[in-house]
Protein backbone atom coordinates (compact mmCIF):
# COMPACT_ATOMS: atom_id res chain seq x y z
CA UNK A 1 96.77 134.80 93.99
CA UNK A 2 98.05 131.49 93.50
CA UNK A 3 95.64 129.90 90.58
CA UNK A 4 95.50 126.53 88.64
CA UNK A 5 93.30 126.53 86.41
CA UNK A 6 93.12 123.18 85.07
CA UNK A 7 91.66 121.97 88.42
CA UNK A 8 89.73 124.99 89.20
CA UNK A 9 91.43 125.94 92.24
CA UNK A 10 92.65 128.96 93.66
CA UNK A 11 95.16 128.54 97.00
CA UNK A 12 93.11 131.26 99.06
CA UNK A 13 93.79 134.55 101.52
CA UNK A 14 91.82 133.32 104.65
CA UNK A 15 90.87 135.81 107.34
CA UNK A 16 90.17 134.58 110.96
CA UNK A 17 89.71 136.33 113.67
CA UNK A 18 92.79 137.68 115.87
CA UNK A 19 93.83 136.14 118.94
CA UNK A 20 91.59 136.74 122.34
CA UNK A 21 88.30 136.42 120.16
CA UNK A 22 85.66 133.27 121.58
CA UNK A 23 85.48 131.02 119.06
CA UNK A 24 83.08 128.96 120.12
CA UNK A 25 80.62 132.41 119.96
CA UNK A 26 82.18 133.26 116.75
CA UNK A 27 81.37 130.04 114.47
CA UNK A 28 77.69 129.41 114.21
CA UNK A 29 75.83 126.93 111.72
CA UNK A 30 74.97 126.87 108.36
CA UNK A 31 72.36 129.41 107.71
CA UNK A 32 69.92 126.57 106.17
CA UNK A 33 70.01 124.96 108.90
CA UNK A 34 66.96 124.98 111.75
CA UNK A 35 64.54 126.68 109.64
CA UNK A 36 61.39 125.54 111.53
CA UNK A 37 62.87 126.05 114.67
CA UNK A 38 63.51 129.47 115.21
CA UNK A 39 64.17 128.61 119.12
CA UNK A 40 67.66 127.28 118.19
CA UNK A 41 68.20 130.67 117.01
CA UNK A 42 67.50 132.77 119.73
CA UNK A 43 69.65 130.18 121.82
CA UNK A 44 72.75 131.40 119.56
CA UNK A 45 71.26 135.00 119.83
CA UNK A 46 71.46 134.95 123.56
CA UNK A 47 74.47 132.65 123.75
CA UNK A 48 76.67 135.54 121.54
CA UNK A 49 75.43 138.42 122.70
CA UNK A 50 77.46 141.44 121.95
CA UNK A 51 80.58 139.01 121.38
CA UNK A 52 81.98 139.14 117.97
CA UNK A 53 80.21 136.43 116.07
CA UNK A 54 78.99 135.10 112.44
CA UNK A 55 75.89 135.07 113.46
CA UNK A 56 76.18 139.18 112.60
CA UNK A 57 77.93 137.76 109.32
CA UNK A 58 75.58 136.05 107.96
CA UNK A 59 71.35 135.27 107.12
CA UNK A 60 69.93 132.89 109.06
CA UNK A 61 66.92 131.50 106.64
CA UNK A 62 64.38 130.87 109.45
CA UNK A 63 63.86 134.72 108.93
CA UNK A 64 63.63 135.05 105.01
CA UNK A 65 60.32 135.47 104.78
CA UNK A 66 59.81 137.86 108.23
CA UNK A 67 59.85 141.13 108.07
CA UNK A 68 62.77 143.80 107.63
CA UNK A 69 64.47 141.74 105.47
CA UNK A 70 66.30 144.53 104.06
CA UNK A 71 67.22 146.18 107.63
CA UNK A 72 69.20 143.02 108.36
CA UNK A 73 70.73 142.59 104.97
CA UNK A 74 72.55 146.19 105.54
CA UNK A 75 73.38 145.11 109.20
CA UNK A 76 75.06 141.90 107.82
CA UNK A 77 76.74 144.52 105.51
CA UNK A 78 77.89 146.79 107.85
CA UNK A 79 79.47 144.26 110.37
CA UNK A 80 81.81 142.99 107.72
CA UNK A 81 83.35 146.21 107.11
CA UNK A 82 83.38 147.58 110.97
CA UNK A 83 84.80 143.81 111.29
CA UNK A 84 87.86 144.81 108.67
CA UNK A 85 87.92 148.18 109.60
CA UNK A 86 88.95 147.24 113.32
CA UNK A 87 91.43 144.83 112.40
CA UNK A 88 89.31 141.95 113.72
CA UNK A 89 90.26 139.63 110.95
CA UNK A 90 94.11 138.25 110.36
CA UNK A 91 95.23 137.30 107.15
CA UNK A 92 96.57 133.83 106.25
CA UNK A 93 97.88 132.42 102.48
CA UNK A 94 97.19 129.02 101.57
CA UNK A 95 95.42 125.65 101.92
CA UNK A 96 93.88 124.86 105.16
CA UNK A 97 93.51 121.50 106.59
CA UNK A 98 90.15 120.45 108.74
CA UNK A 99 88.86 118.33 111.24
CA UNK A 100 85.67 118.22 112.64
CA UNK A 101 84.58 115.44 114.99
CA UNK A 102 81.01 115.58 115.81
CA UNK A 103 78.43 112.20 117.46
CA UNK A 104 82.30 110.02 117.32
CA UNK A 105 82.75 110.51 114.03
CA UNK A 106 85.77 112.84 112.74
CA UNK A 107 85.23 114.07 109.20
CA UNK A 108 88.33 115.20 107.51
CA UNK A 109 88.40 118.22 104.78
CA UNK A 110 90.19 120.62 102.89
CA UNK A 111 89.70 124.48 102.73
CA UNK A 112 90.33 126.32 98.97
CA UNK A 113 89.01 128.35 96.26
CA UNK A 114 87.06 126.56 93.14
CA UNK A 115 87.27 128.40 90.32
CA UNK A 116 83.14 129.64 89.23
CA UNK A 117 84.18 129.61 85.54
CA UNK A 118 84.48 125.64 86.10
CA UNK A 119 80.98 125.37 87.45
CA UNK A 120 77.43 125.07 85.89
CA UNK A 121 74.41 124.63 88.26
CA UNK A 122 72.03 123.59 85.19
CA UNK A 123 70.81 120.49 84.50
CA UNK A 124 73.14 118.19 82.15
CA UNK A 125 75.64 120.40 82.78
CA UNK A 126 79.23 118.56 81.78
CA UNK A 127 81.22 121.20 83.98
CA UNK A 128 84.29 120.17 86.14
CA UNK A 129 82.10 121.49 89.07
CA UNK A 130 78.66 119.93 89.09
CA UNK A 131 75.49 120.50 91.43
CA UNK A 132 73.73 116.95 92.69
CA UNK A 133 70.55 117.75 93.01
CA UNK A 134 68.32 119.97 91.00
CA UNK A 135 68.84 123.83 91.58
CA UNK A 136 65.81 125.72 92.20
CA UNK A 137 66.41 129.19 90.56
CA UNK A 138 63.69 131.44 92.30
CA UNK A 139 65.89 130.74 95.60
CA UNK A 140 68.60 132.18 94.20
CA UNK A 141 67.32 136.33 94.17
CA UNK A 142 67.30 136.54 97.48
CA UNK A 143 70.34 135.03 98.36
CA UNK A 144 72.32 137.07 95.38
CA UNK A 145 70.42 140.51 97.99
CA UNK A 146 72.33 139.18 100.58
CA UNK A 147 75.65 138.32 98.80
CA UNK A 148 75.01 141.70 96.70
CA UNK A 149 77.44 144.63 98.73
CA UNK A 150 79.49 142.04 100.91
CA UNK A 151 82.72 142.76 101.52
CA UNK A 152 83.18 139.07 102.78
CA UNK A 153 81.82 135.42 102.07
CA UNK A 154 81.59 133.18 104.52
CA UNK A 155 81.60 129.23 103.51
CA UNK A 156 79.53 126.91 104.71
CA UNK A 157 79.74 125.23 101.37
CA UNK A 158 80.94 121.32 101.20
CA UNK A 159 81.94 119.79 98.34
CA UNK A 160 82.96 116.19 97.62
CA UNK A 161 85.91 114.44 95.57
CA UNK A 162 85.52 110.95 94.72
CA UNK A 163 89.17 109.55 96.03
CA UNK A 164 88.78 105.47 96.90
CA UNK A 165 93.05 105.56 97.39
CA UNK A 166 92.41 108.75 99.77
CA UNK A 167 95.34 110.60 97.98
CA UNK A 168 93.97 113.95 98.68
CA UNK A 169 92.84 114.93 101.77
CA UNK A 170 94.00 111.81 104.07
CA UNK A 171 97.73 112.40 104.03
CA UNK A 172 97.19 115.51 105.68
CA UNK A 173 96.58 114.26 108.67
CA UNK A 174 99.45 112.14 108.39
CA UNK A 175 101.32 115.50 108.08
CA UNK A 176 99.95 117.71 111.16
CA UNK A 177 103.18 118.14 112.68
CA UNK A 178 104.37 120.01 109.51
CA UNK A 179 101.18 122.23 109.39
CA UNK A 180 100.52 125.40 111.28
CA UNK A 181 97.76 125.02 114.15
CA UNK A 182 95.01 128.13 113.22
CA UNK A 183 92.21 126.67 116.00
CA UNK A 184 91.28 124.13 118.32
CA UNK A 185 87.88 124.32 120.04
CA UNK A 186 84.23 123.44 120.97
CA UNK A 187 81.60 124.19 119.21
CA UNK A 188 78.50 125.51 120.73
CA UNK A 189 75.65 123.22 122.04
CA UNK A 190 77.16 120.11 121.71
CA UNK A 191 78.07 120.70 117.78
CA UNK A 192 81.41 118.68 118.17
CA UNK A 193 85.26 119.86 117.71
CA UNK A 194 86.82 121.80 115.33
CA UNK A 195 90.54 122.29 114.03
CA UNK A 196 91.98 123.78 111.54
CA UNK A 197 96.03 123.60 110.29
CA UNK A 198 97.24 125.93 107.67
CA UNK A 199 99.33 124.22 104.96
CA UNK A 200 102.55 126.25 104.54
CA UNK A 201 104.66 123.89 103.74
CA UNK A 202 105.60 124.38 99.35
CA UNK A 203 106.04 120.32 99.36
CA UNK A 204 103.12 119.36 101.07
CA UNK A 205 101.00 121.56 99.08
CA UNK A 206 102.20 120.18 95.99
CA UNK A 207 101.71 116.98 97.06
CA UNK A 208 97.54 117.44 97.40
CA UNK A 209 98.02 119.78 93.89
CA UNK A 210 99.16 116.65 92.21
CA UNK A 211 96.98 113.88 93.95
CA UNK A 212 94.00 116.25 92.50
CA UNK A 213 95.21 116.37 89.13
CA UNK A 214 95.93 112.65 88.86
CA UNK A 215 91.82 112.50 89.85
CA UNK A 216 90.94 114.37 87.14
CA UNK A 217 93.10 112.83 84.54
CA UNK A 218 90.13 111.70 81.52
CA UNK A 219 91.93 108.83 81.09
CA UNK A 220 91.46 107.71 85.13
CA UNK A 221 88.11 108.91 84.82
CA UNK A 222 86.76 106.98 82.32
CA UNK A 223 88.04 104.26 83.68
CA UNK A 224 86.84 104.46 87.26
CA UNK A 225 83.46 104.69 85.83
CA UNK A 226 83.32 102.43 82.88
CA UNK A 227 83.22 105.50 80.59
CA UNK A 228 84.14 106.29 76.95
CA UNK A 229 87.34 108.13 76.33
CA UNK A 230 86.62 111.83 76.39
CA UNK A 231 83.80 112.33 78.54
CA UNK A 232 84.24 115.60 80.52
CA UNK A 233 85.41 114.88 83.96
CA UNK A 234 83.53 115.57 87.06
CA UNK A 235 86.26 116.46 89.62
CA UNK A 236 83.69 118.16 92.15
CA UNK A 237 80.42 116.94 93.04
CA UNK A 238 78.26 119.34 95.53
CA UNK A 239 77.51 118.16 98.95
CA UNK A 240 75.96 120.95 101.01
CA UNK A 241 75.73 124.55 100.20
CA UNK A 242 74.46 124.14 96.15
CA UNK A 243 72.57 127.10 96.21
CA UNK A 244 74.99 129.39 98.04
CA UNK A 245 77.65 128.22 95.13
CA UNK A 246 74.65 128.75 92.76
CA UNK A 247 74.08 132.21 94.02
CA UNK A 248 77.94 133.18 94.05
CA UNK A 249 78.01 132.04 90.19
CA UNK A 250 74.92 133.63 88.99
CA UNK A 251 76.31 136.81 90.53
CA UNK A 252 80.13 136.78 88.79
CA UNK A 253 77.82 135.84 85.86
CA UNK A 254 76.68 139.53 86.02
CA UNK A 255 79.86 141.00 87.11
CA UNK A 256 82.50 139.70 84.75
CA UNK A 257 82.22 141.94 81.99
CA UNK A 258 82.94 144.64 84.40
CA UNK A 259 85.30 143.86 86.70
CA UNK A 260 87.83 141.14 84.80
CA UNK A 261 88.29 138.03 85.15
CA UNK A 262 91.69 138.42 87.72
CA UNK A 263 88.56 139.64 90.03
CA UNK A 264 87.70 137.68 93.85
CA UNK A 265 84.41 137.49 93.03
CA UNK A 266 85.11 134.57 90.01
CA UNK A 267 86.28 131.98 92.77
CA UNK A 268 84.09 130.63 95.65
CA UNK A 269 85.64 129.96 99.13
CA UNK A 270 84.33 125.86 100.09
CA UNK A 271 85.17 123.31 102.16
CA UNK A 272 86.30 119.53 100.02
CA UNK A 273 85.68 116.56 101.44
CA UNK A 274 86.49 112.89 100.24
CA UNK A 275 83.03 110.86 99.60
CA UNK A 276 84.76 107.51 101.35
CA UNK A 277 85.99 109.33 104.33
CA UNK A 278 84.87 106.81 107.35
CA UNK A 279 83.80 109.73 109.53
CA UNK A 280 81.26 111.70 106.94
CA UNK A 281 77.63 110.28 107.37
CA UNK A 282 74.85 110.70 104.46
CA UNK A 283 71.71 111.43 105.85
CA UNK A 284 68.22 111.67 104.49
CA UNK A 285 66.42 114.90 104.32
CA UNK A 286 62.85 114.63 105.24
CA UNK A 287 60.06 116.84 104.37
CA UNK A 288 57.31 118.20 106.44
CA UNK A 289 53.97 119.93 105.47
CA UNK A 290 52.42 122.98 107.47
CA UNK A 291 48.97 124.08 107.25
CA UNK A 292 47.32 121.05 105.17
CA UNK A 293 44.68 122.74 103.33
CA UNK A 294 43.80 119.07 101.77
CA UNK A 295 43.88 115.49 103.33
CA UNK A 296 47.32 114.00 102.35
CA UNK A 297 46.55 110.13 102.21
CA UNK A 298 43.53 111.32 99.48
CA UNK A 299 46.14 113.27 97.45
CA UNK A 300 48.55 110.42 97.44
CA UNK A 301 46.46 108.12 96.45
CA UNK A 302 44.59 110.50 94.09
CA UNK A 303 48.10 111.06 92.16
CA UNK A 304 49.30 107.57 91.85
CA UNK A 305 45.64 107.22 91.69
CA UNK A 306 45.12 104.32 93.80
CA UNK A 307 49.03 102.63 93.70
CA UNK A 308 49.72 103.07 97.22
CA UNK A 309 49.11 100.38 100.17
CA UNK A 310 49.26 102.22 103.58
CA UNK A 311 49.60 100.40 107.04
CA UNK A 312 50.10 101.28 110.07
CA UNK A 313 52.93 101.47 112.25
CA UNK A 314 52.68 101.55 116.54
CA UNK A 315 55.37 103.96 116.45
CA UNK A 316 58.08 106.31 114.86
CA UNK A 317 60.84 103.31 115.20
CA UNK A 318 58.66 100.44 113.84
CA UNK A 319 58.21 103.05 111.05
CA UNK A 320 61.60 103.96 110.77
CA UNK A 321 62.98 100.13 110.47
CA UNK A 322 60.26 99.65 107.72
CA UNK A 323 61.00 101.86 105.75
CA UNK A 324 64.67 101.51 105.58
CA UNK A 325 64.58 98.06 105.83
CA UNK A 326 62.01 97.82 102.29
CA UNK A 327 62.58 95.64 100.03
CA UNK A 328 59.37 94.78 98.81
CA UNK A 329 57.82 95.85 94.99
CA UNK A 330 57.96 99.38 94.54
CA UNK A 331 59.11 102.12 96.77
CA UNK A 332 58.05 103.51 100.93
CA UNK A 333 57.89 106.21 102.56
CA UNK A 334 57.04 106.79 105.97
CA UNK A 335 54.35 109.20 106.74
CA UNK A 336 53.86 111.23 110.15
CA UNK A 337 50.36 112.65 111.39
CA UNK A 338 48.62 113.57 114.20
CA UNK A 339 47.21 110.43 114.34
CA UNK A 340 50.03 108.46 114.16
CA UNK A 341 52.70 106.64 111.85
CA UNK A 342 51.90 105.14 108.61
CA UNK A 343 54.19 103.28 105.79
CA UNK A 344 53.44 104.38 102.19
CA UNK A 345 53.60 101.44 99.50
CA UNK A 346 53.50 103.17 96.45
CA UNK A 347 53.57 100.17 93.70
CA UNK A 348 54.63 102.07 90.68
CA UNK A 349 57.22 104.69 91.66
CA UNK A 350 57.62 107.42 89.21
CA UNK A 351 61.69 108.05 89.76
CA UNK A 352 64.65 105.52 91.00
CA UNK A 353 64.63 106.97 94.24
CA UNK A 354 61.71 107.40 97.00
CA UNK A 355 62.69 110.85 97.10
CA UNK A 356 61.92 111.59 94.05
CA UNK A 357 58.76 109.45 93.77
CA UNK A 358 57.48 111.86 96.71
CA UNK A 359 59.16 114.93 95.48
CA UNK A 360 56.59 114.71 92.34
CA UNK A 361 53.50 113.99 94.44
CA UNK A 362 54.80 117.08 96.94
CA UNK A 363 55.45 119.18 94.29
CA UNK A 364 51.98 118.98 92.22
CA UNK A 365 50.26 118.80 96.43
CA UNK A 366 51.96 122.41 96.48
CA UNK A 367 51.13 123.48 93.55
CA UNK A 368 47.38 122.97 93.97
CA UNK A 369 47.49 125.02 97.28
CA UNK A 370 47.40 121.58 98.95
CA UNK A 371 49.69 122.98 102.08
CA UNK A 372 50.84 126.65 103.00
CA UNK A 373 54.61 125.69 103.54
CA UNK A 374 56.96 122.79 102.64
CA UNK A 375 60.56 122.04 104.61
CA UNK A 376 62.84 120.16 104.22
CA UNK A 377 64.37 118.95 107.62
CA UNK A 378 67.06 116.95 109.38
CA UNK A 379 66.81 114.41 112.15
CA UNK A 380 63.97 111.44 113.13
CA UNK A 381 62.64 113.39 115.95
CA UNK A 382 62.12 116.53 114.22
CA UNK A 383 60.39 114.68 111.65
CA UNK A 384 58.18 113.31 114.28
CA UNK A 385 57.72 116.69 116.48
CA UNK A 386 56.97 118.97 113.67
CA UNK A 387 54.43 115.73 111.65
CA UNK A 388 52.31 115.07 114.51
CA UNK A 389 51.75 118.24 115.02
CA UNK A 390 47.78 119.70 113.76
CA UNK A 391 47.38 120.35 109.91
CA UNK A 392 51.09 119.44 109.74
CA UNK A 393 52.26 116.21 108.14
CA UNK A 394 56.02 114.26 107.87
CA UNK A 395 57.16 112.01 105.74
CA UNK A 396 59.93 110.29 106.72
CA UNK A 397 63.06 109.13 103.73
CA UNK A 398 65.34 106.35 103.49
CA UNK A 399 68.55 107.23 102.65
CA UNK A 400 70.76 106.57 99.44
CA UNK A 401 74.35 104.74 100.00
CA UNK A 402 77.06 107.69 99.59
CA UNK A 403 78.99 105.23 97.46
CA UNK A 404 76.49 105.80 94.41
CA UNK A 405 76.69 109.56 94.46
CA UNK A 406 79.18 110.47 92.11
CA UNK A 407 78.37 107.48 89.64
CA UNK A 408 74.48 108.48 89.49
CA UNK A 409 75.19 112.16 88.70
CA UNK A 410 77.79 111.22 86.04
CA UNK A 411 75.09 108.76 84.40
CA UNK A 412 71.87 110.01 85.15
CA UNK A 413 72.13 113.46 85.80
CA UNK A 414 71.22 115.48 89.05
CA UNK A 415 69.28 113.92 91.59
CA UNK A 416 66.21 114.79 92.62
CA UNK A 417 66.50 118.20 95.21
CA UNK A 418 67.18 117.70 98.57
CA UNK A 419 68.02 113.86 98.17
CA UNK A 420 71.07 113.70 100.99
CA UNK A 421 72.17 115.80 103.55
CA UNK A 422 75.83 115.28 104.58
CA UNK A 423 75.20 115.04 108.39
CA UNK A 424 72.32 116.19 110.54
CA UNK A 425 71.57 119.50 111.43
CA UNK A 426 74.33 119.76 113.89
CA UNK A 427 76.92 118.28 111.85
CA UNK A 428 76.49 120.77 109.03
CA UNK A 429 79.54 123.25 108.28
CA UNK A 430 80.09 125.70 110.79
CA UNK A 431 81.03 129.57 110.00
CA UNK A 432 84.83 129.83 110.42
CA UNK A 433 86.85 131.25 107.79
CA UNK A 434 85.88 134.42 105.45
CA UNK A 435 87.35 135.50 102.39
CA UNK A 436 87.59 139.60 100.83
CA UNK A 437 85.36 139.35 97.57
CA UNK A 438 85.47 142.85 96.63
């Protein structure tokens, strides 16, 4: 293994799947990703079939909490290694360049190894690898079960660089005709393209080593951000996947002392991705109640006790355009119910952002047994479906420019959980690459 440590970066063994396998039944979504709609799931279920597939790779969340739990953990864990053991998966060394165009937009990344010694999920961490939002540790035991026994990871994991010059990542496709086609296909229901190019060439590779050492010089650090000399340099700032990264740390964390530190298991297979590039999209993540065991417009207004002007809206776009249009005192939300739309004025907000002004009102509402579930969801019609559904309420987010990210979590710390989403449900990483980790 190729390492450089000052970086954090390993240049990684991929494994794809030999020739005459359907990719477009073998990569499947994020495993986050539809958990309140367990009907896109059987789609993929029926859609793969007995083909080989992630989808018998990996967890899908919409069925953490059912039953036989444990069943499917050891199926997930038996797949990988009849995978291996019938030479399913080819082998390929180094760097490997992406493309993914999804909705017109083609977002551009870069396929390696970050080193989890580099990495800290805790708040005010000052690692080279830093988590966004707030990490929720209770999440992470039952994702360290699945991870637990794997011969194989599988990323769906995106995290970003902050590169205005696009140094990195951009000069790659500049380069395709100097980089090894690995795949070229459709993705299923509508999910977009993908490609991927493997970067064998010594001088090419060195040339994206460099670009990401010059971006995490201290000295062009500071001075991007208007810092004092010496601050410790944030190189990689999570995007999507924090608590899979989270989950892979926490578990070389317990294995170090045992199996060295030369061992797979201390680097992290993830997908890096350039902040400015034209074709990633930010997106809010909204959150939906199920089950209201108390009214929600009492609660609100109970907790900012009395702060919060509501009015309503005639429908989910007049809400939509208010809310992301505010610019009035305070903060708004939107709010779905049965009944209809509604914009939340809440006059004095309790965070910078509206996400986490609600995020405190949603977390004390769960606390006092206020709902049965919470999710957090992607997309202004799922908002809408699930909201207006009985007992069920949506509140709908504006979202926060993608040019702010890096500079917020450098000065203020994480943000609150589940702020952005890189993309809509669709556009989320899809299963493609695995990795050995044992």
């Amino acid at each position: 293994m190729r390492n450089f440590e000052k970086i954090g970066l390993q240049i990684p063994h991929i494994l794809l799947p030999r020739q005459g396998v359907n990719l477009s039944k073998w990569a499947v979504v994020a495993c986050d990703q539809f958990t309140s709609q367990p009907e896109y799931w059987e789609q993929v279920e029926q859609f793969v079939g007995e083909a080989p597939s992630t989808l018998k790779l990996v967890f899908p969340e919409v069925y953490l909490d059912k039953p036989g739990r444990d069943l499917r953990i050891q199926r997930i864990q038996n797949e990988m290694k009849t995978y291996l053991d019938q030479g399913l998966l080819t082998s390929n060394e180094g760097l490997v360049y992406v493309e993914r165009t999804v909705d017109a937009h083609t977002r551009k990344g870069l396929l390696l190894c970050l080193d989890l010694e580099k990495y800290d999920y805790h708040t005010g961490s000052q690692s080279l690898i830093r988590a966004t939002e707030g990490t929720i540790l209770e999440r992470l035991p039952p994702r360290m079960h699945i991870r637990k026994g794997a011969s194989l990871e599988l990323p769906h994991i995106l995290v970003l660089i902050d590169d205005p010059q696009h140094s990195v990542i951009e000069p790659l496709a500049q380069a395709k005709s100097r980089l090894s086609p690995l795949y070229d296909f459709d993705l299923m229901f509508g999910s977009g393209h993908l490609s991927g190019w493997l970067v064998q060439d010594q001088s090419i590779e060195q040339q994206v080593l460099r670009a990401i050492e010059a971006l995490a010089s201290p000295q062009v650090f500071a001075r991007k951000y208007g810092l004092e000399a010496g601050e410790p340099v944030l190189l990689y700032a999570m995007g999507d996947g924090n608590h899979s990264l989270a989950t892979a740390k926490a578990i070389w964390e317990e294995v170090k002392a045992q199996v060295g530190m030369q061992h797979p298991s201390r680097y992290a297979l993830v997908e890096i991705e350039n902040v400015h590039d034209q074709g990633l999209q930010f997106k809010p993540i909204h959150r939906v109640l199920f089950g209201l065991q108390k009214p929600v417009l009492q609660s609100i207004q109970a907790f900012y006790q009395g702060g919060v002007a509501v009015s309503a809206c005639a429908s989910l776009d007049e809400m939509i355009a208010r809310v992301d249009s505010f610019q009035s005192v305070g903060q708004a939300v939107g709010l779905v119910q049965e009944g209809g739309y509604s914009l939340l004025q809440i006059a004095a907000p309790s965070s910078n952002l509206p996400v986490g002004t609600l995020q405190a009102f949603l977390d004390a509402f769960m606390e006092q047994g206020g709902a049965h579930k919470i999710d957090y969801v992607h997309g202004e019609q799922v908002i809408s479906q699930l909201g207006s559904q009985p007992e069920n309420a949506g509140f709908y987010l504006p979202l926060m420019p993608k040019s702010d990210l890096f500079k917020t979590v450098i000065l203020d710390g994480v943000l609150p959980r589940k702020t952005f989403s890189m993309g809509e449900a669709k556009a989320k990483r899809f299963y493609m690459e695995a990795r050995l980790i044992v």
